[in-house]
PDB file of N, CA and C in Angstrom:
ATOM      1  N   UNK A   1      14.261  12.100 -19.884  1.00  0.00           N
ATOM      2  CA  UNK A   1      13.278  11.071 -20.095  1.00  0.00           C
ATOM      3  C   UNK A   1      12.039  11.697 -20.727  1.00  0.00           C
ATOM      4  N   UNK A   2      11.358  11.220 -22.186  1.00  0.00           N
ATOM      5  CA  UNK A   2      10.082  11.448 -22.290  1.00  0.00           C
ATOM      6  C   UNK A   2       9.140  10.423 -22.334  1.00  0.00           C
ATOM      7  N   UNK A   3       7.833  10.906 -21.496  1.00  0.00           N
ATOM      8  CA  UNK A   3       7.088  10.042 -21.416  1.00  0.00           C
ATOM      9  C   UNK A   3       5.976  10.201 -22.464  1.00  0.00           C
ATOM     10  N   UNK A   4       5.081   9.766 -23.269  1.00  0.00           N
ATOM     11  CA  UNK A   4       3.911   9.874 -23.513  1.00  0.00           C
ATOM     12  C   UNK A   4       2.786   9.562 -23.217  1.00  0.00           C
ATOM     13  N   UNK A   5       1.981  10.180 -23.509  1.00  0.00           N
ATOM     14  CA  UNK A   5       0.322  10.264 -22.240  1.00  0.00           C
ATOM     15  C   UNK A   5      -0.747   9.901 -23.468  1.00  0.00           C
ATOM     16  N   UNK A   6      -1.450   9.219 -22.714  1.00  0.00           N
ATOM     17  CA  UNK A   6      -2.629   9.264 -23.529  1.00  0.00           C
ATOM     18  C   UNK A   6      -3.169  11.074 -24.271  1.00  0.00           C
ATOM     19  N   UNK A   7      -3.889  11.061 -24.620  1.00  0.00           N
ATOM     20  CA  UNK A   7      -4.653  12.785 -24.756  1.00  0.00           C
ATOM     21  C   UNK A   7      -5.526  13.015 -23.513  1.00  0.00           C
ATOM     22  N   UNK A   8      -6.218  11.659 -22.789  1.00  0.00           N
ATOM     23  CA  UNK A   8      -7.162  12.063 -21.547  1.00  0.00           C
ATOM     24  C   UNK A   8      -5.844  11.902 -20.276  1.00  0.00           C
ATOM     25  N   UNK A   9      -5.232  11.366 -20.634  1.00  0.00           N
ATOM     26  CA  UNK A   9      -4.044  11.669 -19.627  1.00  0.00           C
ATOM     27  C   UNK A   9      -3.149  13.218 -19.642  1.00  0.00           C
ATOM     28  N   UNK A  10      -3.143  13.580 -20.306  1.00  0.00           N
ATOM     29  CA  UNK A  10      -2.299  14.330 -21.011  1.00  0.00           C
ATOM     30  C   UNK A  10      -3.376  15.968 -19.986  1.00  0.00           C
ATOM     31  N   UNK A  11      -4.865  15.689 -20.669  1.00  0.00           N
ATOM     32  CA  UNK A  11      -5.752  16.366 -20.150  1.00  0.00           C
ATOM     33  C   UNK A  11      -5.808  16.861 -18.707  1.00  0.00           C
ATOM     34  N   UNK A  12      -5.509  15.421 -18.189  1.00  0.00           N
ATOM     35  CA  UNK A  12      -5.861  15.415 -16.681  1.00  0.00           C
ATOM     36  C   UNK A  12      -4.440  16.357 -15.891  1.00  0.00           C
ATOM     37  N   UNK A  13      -3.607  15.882 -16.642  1.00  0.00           N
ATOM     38  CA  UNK A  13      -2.361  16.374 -16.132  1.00  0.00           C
ATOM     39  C   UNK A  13      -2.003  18.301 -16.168  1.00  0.00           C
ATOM     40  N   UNK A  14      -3.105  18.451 -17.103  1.00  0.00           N
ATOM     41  CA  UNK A  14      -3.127  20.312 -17.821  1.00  0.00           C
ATOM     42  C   UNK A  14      -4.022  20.592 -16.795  1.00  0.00           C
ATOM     43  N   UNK A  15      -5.350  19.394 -16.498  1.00  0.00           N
ATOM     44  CA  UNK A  15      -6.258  20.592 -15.277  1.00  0.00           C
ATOM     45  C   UNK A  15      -5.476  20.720 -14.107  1.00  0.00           C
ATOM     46  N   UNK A  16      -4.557  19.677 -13.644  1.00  0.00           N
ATOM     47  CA  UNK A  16      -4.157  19.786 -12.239  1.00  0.00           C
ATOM     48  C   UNK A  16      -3.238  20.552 -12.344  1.00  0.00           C
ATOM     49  N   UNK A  17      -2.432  21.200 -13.175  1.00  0.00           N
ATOM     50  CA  UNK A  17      -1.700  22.177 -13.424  1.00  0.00           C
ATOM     51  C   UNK A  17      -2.134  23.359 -13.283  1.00  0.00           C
ATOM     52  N   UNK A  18      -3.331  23.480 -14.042  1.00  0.00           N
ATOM     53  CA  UNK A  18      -4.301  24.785 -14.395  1.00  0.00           C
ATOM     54  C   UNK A  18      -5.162  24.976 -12.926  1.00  0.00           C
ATOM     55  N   UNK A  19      -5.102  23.745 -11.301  1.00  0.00           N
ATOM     56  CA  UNK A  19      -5.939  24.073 -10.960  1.00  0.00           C
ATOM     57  C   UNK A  19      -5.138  24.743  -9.846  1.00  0.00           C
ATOM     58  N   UNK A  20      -4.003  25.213  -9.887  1.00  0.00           N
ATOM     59  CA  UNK A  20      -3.025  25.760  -8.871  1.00  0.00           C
ATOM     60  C   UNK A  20      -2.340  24.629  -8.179  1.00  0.00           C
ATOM     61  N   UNK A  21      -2.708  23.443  -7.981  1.00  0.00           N
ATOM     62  CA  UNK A  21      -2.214  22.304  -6.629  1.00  0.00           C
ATOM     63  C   UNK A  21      -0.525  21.923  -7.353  1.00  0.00           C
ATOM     64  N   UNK A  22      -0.592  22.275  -8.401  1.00  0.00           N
ATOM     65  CA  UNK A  22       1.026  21.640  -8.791  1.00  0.00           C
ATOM     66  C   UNK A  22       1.837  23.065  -9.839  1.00  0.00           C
ATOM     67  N   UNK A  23       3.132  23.177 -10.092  1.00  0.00           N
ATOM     68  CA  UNK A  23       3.746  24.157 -11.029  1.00  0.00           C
ATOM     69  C   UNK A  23       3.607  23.818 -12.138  1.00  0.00           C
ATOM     70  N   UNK A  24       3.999  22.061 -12.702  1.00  0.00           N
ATOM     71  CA  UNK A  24       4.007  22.004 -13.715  1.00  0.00           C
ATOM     72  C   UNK A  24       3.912  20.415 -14.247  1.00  0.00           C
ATOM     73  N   UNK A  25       3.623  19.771 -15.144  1.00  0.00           N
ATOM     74  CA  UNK A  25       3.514  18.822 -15.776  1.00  0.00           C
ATOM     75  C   UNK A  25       4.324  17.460 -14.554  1.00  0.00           C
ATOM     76  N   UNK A  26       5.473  18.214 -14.437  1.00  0.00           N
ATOM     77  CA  UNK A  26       6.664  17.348 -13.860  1.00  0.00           C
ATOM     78  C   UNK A  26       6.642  16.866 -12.267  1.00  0.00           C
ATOM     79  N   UNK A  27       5.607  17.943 -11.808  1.00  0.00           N
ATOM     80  CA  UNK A  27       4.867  17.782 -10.273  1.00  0.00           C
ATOM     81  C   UNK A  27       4.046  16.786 -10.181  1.00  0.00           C
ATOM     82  N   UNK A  28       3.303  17.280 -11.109  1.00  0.00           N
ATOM     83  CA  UNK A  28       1.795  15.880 -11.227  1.00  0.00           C
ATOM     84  C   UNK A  28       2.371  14.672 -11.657  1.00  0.00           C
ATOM     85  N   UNK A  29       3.303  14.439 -12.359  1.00  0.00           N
ATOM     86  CA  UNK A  29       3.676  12.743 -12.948  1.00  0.00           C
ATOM     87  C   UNK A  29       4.291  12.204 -11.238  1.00  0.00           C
ATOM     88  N   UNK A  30       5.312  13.004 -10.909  1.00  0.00           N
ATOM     89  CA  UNK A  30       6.159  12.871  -9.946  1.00  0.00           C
ATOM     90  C   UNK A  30       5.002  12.423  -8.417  1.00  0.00           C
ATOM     91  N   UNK A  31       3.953  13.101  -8.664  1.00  0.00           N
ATOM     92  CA  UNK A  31       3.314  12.851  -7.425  1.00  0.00           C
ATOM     93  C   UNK A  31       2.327  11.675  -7.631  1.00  0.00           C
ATOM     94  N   UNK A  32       1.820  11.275  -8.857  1.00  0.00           N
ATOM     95  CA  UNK A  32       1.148  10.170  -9.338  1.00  0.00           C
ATOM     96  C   UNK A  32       2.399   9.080  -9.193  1.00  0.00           C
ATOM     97  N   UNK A  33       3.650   9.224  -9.606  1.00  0.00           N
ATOM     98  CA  UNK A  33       4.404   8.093  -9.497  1.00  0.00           C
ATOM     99  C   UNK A  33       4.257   7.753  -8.007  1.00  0.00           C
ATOM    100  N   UNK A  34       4.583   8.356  -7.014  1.00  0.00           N
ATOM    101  CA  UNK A  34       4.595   8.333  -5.682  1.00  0.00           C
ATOM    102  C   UNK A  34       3.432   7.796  -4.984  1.00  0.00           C
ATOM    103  N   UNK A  35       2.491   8.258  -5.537  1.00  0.00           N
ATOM    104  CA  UNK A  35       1.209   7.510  -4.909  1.00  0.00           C
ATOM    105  C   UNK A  35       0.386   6.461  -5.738  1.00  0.00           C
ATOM    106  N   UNK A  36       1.491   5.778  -6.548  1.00  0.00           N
ATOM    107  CA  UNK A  36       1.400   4.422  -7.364  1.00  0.00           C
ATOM    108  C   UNK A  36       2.153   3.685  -6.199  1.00  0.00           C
ATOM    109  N   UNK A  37       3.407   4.132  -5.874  1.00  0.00           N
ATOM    110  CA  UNK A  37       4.263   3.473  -4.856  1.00  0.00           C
ATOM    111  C   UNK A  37       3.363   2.968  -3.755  1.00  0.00           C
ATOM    112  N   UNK A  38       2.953   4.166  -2.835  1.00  0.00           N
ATOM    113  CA  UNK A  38       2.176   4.107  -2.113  1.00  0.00           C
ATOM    114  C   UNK A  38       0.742   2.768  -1.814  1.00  0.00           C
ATOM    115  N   UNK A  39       0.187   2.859  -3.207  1.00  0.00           N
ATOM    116  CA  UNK A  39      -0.690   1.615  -3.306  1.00  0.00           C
ATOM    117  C   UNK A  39      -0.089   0.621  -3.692  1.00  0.00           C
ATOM    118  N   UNK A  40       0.640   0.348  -4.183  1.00  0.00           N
ATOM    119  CA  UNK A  40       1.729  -0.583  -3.844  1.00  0.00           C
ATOM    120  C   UNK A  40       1.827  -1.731  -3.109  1.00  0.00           C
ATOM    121  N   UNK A  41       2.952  -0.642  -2.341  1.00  0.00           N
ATOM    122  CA  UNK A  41       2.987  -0.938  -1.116  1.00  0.00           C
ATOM    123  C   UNK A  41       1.831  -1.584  -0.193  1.00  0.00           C
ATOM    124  N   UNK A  42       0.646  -0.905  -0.307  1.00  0.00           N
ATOM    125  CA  UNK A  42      -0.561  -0.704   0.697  1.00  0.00           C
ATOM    126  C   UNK A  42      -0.760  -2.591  -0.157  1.00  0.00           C
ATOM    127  N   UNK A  43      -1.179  -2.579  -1.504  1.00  0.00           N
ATOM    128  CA  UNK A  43      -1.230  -4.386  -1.991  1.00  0.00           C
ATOM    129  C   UNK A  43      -0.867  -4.596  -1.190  1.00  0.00           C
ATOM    130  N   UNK A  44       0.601  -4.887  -1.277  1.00  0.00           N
ATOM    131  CA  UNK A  44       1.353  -5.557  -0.898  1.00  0.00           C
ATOM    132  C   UNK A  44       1.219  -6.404   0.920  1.00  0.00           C
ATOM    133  N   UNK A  45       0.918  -5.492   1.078  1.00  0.00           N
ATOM    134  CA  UNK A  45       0.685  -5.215   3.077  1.00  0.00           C
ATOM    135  C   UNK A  45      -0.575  -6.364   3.027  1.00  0.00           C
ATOM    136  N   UNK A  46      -1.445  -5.808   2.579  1.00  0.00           N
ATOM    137  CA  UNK A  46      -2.738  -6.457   2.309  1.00  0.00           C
ATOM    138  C   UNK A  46      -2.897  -8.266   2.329  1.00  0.00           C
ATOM    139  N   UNK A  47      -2.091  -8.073   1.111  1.00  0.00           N
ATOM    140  CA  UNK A  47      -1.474  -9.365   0.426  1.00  0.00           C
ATOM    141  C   UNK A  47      -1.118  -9.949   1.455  1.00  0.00           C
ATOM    142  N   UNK A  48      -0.088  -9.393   2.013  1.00  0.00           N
ATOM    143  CA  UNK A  48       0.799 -10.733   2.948  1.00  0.00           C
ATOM    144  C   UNK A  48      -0.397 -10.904   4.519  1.00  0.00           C
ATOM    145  N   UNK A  49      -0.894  -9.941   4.645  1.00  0.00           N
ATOM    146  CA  UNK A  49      -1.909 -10.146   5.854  1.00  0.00           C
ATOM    147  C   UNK A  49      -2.711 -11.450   5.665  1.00  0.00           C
ATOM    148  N   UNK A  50      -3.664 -11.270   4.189  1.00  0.00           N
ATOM    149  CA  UNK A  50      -4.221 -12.376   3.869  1.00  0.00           C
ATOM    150  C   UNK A  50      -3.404 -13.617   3.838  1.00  0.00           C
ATOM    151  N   UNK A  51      -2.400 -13.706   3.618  1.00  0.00           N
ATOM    152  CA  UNK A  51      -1.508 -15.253   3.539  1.00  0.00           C
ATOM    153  C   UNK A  51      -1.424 -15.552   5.109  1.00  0.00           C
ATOM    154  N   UNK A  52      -1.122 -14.764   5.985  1.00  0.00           N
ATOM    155  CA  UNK A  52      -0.844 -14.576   7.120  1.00  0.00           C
ATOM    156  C   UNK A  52      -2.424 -15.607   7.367  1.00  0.00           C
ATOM    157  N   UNK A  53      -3.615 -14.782   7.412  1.00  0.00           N
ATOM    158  CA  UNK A  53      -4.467 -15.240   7.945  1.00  0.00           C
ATOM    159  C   UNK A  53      -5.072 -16.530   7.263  1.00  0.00           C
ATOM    160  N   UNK A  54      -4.527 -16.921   5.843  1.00  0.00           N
ATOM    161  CA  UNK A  54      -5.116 -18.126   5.018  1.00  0.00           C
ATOM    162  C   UNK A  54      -4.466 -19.311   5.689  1.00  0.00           C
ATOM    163  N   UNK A  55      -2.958 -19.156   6.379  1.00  0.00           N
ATOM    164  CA  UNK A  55      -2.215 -20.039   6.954  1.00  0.00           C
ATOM    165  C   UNK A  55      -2.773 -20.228   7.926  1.00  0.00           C
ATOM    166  N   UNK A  56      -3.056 -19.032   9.024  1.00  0.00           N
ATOM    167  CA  UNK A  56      -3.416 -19.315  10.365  1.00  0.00           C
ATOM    168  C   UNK A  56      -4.472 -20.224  10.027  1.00  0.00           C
ATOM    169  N   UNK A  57      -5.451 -20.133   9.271  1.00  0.00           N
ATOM    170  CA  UNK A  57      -7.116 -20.963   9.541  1.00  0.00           C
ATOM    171  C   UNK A  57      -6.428 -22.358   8.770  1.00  0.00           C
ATOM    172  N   UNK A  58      -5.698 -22.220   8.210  1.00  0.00           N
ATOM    173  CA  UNK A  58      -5.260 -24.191   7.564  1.00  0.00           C
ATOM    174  C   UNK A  58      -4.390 -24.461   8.562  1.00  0.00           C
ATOM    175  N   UNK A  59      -4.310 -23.772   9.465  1.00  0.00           N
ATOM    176  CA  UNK A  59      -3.212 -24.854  10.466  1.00  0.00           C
ATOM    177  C   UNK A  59      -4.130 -25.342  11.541  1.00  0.00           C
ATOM    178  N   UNK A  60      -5.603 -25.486  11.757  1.00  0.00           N
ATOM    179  CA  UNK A  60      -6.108 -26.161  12.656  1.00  0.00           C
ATOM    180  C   UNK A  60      -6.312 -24.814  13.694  1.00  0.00           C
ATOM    181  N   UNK A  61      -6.553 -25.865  14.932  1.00  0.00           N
ATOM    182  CA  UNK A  61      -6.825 -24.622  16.262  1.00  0.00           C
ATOM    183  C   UNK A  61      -5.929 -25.092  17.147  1.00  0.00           C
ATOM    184  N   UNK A  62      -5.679 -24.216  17.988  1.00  0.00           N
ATOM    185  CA  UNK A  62      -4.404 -24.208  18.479  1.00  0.00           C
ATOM    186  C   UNK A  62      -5.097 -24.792  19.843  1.00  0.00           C
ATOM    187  N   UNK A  63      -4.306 -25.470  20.627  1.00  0.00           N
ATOM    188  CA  UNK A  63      -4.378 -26.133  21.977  1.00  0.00           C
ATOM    189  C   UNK A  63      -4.270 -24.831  23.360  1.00  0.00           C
ATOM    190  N   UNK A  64      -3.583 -23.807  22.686  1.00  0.00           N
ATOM    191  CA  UNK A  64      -3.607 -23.142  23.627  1.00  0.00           C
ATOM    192  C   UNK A  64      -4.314 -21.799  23.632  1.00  0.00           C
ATOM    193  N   UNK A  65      -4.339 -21.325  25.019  1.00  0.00           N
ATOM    194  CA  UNK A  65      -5.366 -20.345  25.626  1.00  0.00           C
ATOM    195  C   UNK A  65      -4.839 -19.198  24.917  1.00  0.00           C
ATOM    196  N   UNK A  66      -5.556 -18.053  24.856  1.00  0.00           N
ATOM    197  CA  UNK A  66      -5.454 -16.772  24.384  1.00  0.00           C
ATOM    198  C   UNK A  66      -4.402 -16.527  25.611  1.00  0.00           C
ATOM    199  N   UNK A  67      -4.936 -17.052  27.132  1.00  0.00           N
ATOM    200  CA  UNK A  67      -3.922 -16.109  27.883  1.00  0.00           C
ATOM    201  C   UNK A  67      -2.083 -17.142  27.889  1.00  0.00           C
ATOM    202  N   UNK A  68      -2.086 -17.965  26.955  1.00  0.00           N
ATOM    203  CA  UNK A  68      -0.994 -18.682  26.786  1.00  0.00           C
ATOM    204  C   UNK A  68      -0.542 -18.182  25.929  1.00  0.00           C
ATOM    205  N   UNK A  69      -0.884 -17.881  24.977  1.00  0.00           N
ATOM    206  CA  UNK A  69      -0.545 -16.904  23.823  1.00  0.00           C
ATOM    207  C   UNK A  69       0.009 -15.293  24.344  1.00  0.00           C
ATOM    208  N   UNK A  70      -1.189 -14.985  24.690  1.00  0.00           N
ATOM    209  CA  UNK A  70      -0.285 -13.464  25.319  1.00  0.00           C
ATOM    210  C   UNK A  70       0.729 -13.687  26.500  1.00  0.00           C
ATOM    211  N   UNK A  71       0.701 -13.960  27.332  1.00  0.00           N
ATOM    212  CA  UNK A  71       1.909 -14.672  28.252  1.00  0.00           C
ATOM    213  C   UNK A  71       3.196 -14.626  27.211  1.00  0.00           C
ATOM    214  N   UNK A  72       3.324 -15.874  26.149  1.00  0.00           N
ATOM    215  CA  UNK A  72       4.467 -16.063  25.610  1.00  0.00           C
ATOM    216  C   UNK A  72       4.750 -14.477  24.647  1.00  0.00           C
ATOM    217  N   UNK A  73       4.023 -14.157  24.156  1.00  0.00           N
ATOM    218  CA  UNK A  73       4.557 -12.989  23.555  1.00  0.00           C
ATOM    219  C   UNK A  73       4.746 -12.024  24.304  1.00  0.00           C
ATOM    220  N   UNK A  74       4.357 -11.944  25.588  1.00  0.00           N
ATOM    221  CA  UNK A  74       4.916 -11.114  26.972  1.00  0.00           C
ATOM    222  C   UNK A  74       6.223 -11.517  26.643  1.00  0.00           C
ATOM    223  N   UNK A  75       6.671 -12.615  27.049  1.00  0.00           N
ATOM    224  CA  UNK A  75       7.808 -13.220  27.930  1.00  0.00           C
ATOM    225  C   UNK A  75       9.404 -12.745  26.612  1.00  0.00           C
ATOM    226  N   UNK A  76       8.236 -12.933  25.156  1.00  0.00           N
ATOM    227  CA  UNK A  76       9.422 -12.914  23.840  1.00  0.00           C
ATOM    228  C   UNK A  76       9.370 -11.531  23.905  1.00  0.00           C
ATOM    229  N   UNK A  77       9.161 -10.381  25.022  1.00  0.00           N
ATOM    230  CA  UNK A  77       9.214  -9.297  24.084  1.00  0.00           C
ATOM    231  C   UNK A  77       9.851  -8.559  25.321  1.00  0.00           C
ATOM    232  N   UNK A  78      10.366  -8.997  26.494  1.00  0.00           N
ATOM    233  CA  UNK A  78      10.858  -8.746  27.752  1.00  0.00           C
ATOM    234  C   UNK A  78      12.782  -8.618  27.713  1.00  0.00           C
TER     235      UNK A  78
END
């Protein structure tokens, strides 16, 4: 596979080479791919939390107690 880099990409990829933390060109892409994944992922998490909590506040308020709530998720997790 070849990739091409910008020249300030290309740059960035020669200092982190040059600064000891990686062997070679193929370290640094490999570890930038990985911690593209990483944030990602991390969106992603984010993302669904917020839907999570955009639903909870449009569904009204709930009739029941905090200690009705923890109770039942006691009881579902027994």
């Amino acid at each position: 596979m070849n990739v091409s880099l910008t020249p300030e990409l290309h740059d960035i990829v020669q200092r982190k080479v040059k600064s000891g933390l990686y062997s070679n060109a193929s370290e640094v892409i490999r570890a930038s791919i990985r911690n593209l994944e990483k944030e990602e992922q991390k969106q992603n998490s984010w993302n669904t939390l917020n839907k999570l909590l955009e639903d909870a506040a449009d569904s009204g308020r709930s009739e029941s107690t905090l200690d009705d709530i923890v109770n039942r998720v006691i009881k579902q997790n027994e």
